[in-house]
Protein backbone atom coordinates (compact mmCIF):
# COMPACT_ATOMS: atom_id res chain seq x y z
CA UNK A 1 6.79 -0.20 9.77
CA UNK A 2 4.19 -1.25 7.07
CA UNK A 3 2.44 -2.95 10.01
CA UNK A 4 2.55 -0.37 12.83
CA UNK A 5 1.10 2.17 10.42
CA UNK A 6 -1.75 0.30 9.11
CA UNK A 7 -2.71 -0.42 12.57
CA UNK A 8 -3.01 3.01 13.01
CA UNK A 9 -4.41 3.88 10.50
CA UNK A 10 -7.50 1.05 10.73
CA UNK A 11 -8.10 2.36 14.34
CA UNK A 12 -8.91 6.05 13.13
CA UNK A 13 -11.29 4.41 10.47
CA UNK A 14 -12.71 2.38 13.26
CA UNK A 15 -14.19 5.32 15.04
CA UNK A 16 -15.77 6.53 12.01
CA UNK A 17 -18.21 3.32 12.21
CA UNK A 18 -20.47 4.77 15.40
CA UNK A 19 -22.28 1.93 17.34
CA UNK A 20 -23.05 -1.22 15.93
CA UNK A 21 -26.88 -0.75 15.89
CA UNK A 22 -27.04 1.90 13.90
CA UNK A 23 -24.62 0.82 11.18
CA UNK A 24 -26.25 0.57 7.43
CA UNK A 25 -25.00 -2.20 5.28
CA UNK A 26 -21.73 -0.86 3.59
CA UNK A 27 -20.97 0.45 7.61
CA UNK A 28 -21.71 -3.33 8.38
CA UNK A 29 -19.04 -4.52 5.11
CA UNK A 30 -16.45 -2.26 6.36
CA UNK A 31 -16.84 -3.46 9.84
CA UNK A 32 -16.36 -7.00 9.03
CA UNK A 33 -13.15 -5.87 7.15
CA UNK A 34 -11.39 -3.96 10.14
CA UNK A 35 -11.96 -6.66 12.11
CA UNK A 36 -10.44 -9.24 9.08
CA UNK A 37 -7.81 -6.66 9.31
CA UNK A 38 -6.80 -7.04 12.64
CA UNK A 39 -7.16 -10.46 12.89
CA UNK A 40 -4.53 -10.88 9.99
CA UNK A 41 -2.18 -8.02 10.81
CA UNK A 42 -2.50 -9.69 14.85
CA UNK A 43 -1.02 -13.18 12.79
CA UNK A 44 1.49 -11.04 10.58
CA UNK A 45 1.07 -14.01 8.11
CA UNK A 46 -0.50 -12.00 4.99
CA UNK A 47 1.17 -10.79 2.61
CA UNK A 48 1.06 -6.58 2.45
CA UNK A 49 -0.74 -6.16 -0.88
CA UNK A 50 -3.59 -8.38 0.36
CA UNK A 51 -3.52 -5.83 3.62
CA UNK A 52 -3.53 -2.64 1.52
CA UNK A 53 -6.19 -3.85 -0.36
CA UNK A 54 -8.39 -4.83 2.33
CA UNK A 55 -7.95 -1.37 3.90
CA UNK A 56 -9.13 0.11 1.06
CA UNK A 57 -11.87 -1.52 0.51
CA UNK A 58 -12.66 -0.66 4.38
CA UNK A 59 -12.08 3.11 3.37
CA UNK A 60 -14.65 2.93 0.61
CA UNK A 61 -17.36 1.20 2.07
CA UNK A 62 -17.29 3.62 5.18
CA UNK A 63 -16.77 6.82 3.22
CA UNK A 64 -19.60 6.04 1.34
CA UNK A 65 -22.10 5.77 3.91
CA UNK A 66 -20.95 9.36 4.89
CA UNK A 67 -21.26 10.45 1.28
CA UNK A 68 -24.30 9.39 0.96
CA UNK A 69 -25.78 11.33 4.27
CA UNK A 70 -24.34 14.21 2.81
CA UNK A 71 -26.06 14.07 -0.49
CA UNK A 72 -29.55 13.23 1.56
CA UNK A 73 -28.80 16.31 3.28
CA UNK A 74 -28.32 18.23 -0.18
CA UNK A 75 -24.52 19.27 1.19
CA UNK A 76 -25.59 22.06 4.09
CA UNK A 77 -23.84 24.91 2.87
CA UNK A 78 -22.64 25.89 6.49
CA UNK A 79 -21.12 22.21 7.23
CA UNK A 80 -20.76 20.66 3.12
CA UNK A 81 -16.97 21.67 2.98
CA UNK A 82 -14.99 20.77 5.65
CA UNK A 83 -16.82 17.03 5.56
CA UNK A 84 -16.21 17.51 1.96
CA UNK A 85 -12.19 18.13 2.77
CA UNK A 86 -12.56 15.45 5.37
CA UNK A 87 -13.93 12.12 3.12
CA UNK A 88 -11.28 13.11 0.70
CA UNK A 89 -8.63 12.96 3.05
CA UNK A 90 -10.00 9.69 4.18
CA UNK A 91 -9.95 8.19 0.66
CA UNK A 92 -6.61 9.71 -0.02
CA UNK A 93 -5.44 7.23 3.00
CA UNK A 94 -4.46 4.43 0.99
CA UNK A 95 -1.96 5.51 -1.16
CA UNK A 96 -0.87 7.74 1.23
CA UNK A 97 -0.52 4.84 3.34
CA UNK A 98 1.65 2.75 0.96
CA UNK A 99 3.79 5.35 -0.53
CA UNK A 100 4.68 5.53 3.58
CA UNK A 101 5.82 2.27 3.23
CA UNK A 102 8.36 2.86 0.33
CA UNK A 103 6.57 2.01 -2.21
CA UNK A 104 6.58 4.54 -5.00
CA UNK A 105 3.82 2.86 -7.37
CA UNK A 106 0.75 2.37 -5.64
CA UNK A 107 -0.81 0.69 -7.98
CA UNK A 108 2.31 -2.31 -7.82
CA UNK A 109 0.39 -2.89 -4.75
CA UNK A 110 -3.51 -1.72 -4.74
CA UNK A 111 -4.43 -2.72 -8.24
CA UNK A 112 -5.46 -0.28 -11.54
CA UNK A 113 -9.55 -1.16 -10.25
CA UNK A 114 -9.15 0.01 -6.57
CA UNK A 115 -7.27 3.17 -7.71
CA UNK A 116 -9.94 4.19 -10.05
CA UNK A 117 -12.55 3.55 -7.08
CA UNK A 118 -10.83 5.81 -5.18
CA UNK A 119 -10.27 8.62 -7.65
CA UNK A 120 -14.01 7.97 -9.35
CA UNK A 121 -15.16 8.77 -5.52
CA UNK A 122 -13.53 11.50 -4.93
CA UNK A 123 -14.54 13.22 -8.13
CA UNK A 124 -17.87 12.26 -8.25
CA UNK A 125 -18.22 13.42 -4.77
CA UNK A 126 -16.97 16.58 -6.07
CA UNK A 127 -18.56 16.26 -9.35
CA UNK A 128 -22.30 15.90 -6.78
CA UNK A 129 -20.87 18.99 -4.36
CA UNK A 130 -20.37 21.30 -7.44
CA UNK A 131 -23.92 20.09 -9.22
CA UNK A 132 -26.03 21.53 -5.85
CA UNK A 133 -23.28 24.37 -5.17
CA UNK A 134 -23.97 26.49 -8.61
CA UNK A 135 -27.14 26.81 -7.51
CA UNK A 136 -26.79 28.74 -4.93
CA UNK A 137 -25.86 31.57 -7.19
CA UNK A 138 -25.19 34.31 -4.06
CA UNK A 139 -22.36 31.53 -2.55
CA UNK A 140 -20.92 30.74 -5.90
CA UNK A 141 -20.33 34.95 -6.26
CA UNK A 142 -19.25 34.96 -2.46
CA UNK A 143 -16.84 32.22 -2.91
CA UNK A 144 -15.99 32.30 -6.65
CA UNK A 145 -12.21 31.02 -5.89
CA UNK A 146 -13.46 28.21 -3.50
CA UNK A 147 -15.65 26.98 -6.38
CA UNK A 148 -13.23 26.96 -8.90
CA UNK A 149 -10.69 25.10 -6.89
CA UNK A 150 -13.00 22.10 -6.46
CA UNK A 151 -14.16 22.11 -10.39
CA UNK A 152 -10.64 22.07 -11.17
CA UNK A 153 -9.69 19.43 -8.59
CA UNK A 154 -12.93 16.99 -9.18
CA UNK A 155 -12.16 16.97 -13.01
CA UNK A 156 -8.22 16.19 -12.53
CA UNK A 157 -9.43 12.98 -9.78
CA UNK A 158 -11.57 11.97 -12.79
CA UNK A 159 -8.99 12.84 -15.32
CA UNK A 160 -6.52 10.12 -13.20
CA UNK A 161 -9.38 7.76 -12.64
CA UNK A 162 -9.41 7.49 -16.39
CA UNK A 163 -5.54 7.30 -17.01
CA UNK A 164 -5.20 3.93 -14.74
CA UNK A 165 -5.33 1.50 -17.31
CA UNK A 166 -3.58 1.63 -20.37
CA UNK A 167 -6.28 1.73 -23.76
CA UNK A 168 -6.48 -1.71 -26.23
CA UNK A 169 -3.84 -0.98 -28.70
CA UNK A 170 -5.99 -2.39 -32.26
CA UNK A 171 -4.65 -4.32 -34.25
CA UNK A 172 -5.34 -7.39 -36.65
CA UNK A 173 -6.02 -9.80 -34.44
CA UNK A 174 -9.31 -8.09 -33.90
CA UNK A 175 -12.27 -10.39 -34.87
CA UNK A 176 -15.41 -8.04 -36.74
CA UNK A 177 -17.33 -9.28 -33.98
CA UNK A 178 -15.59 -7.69 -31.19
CA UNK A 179 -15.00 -4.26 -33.24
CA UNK A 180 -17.22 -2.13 -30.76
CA UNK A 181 -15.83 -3.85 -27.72
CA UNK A 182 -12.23 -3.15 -29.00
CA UNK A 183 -13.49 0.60 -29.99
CA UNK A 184 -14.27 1.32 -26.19
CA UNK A 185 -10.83 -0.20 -25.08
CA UNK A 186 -9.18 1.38 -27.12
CA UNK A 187 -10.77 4.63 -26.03
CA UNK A 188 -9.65 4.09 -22.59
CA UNK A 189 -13.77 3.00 -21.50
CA UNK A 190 -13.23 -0.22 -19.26
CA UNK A 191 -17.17 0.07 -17.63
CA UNK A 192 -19.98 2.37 -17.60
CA UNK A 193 -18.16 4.43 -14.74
CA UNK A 194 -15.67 5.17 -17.26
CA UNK A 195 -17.99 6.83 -19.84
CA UNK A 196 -19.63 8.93 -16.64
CA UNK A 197 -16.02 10.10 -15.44
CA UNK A 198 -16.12 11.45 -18.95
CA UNK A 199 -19.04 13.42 -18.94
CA UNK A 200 -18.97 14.56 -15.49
CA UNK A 201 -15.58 16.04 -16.68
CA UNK A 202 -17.07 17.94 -19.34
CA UNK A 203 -19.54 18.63 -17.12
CA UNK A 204 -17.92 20.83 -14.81
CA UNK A 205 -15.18 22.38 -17.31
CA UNK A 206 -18.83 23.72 -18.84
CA UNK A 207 -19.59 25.04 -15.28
CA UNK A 208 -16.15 26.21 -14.88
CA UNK A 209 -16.20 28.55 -17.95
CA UNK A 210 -19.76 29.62 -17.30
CA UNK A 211 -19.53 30.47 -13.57
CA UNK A 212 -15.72 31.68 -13.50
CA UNK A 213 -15.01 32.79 -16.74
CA UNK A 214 -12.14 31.85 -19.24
CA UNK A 215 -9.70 34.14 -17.19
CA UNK A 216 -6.40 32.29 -16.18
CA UNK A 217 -6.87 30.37 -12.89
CA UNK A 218 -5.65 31.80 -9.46
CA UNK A 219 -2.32 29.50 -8.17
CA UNK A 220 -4.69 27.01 -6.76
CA UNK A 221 -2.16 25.89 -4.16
CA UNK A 222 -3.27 29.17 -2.15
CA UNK A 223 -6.59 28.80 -2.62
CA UNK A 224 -8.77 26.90 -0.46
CA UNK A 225 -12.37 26.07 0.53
CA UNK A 226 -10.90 25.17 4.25
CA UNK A 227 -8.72 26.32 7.32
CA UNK A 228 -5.75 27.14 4.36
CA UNK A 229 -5.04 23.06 4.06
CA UNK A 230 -5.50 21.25 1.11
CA UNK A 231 -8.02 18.07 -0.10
CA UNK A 232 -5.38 15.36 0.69
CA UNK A 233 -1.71 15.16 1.21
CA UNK A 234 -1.58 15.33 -2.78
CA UNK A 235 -3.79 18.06 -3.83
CA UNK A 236 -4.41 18.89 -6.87
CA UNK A 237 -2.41 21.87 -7.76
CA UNK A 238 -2.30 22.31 -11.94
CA UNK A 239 -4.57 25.11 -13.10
CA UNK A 240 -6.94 23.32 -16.44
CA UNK A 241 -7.99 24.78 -19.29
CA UNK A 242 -11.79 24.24 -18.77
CA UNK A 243 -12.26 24.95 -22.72
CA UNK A 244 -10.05 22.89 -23.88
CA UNK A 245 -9.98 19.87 -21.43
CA UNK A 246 -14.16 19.77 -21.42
CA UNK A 247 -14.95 19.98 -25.43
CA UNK A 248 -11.77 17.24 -25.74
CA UNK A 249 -13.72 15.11 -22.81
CA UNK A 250 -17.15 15.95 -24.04
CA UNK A 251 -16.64 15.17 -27.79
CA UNK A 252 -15.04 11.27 -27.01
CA UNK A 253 -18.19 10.54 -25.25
CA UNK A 254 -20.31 11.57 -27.59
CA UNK A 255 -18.06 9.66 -30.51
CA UNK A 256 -18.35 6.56 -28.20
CA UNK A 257 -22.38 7.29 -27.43
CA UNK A 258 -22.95 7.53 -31.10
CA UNK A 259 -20.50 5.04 -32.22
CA UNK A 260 -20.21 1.72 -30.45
CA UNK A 261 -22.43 2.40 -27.89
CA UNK A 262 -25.05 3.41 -30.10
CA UNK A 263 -28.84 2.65 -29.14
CA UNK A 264 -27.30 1.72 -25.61
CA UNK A 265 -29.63 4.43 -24.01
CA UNK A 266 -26.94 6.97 -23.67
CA UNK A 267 -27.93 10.55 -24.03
CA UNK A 268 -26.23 13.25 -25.84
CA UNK A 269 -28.20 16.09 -25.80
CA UNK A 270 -26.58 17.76 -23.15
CA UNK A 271 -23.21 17.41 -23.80
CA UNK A 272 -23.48 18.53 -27.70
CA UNK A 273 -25.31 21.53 -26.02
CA UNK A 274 -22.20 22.12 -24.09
CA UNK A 275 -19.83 21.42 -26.81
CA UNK A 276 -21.95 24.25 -29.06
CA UNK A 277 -21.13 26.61 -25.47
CA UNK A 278 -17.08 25.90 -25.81
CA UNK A 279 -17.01 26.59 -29.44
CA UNK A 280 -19.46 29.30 -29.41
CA UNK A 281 -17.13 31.04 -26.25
CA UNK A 282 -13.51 30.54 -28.12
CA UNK A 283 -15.38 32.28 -31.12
């Protein structure tokens, strides 16, 4: 079964590539994997974690070729959406793809680092969609619900990019010299992408209670930005609390910027202007 449906599933990501000539070089990367992928699903040697994982890696290198034409393009608002809707399907297609297979943790099988790819993409791809969309201040009025739905859903795939790996627990084994090293693990900050999942969160929570107000959320499962189906198979359903979850995001990364990653060259200006916005709104 497990093989079957990742043949499948690598020929419907094999006519996303186009023709060889005009293939860029993460088009190129995910080429050579497909065809590594056939090769060892053709043998039915490997085992399935090393099968999963090159599939993903296939997924993301293609996907982000496409994401990246549509951030050239500044995300047409006649077209941004449904490709939107369609690259996060795409990326959802791994762990789709192994829960199919009976497996109920995907991560037994693709790894905490290829999980939080996935979920960094599809957030930051939100996180990008949401940065051009509230500037178009007529669509944002037009399609208020549409707009909430994917600040909500970009901050939750960030919020579960973050949650992967389990933070350093300190304790006395900690040498003085490795005290701002053990700080960020034990914050939950593994890399640099980390720190930005954390203030692209508090990013749009700020947008969120600026553009839509501090009203309770619609049910988010009806709402939708197209043809009345969700992101993925999994959407993200759970209405936030863009107060709460933003200053809580927003004030660890300033602790951390100001803390152990002090004269790093991370800015905090604009999040401590954001955090004065939450407080200054719940007063």
């Amino acid at each position: 079964m497990a093989a079957a449906a990742l043949r499948q599933r690598v020929a419907a990501l094999g006519r996303r590539l186009g023709p060889p000539g005009a293939r860029d070089t993460f088009l190129a990367k995910g080429s050579a994997n497909l065809d590594k992928l056939k090769d060892l699903c053709s043998e039915g040697k490997e085992h399935p974690s090393t099968l999963f994982q090159l599939y993903t890696q296939a997924v993301l290198d293609i996907t982000y070729f496409e994401e990246n034409q549509l951030v050239d393009e500044d995300f047409p608002e006649e077209s941004a959406l449904p490709k939107l809707k369609e690259l996060i399907s795409v990326l959802s297609e791994p762990e789709d793809l192994v829960r199919e297979c009976g497996i109920k943790e995907p991560i037994n099988i693709l790894g905490a680092e290829l999980l939080e790819c996935l979920y960094w993409r599809k957030g930051a791809l939100l996180y990008m969609y949401c940065h051009t969309a509230k500037e178009r201040s007529e669509w944002v009025r037009e399609n208020i619900a549409t707009f909430k739905k994917c600040l909500n859903d970009g901050v939750q795939y960030l919020m579960k990019m973050l949650s992967f790996r389990c933070p350093l627990q300190l304790d006395e084994d900690i040498s003085l010299q490795d005290k701002d090293t053990a700080r960020l693990l034990s914050e939950g900050i593994f890399s640099d992408t980390h720190l930005l999942a954390m203030m692209y969160s508090g990013e749009m929570c700020y947008w969120g209670l600026k553009h839509c107000g501090e009203g309770k959320q619609e049910s988010l499962e009806s709402i939708d930005p197209v043809s009345n189906s969700d992101w993925g198979s999994r959407s993200q359903s759970i209405s936030l609390d863009f107060q709460e979850t933003g200053r809580n995001m927003l004030t660890k990364y300033v602790a951390v910027c100001e803390g152990p990653l002090k004269g790093q060259g991370w800015n905090t200006t604009s999040a401590k202007q954001m955090l004065h916005y939450f407080v200054k709104s719940h007063n």
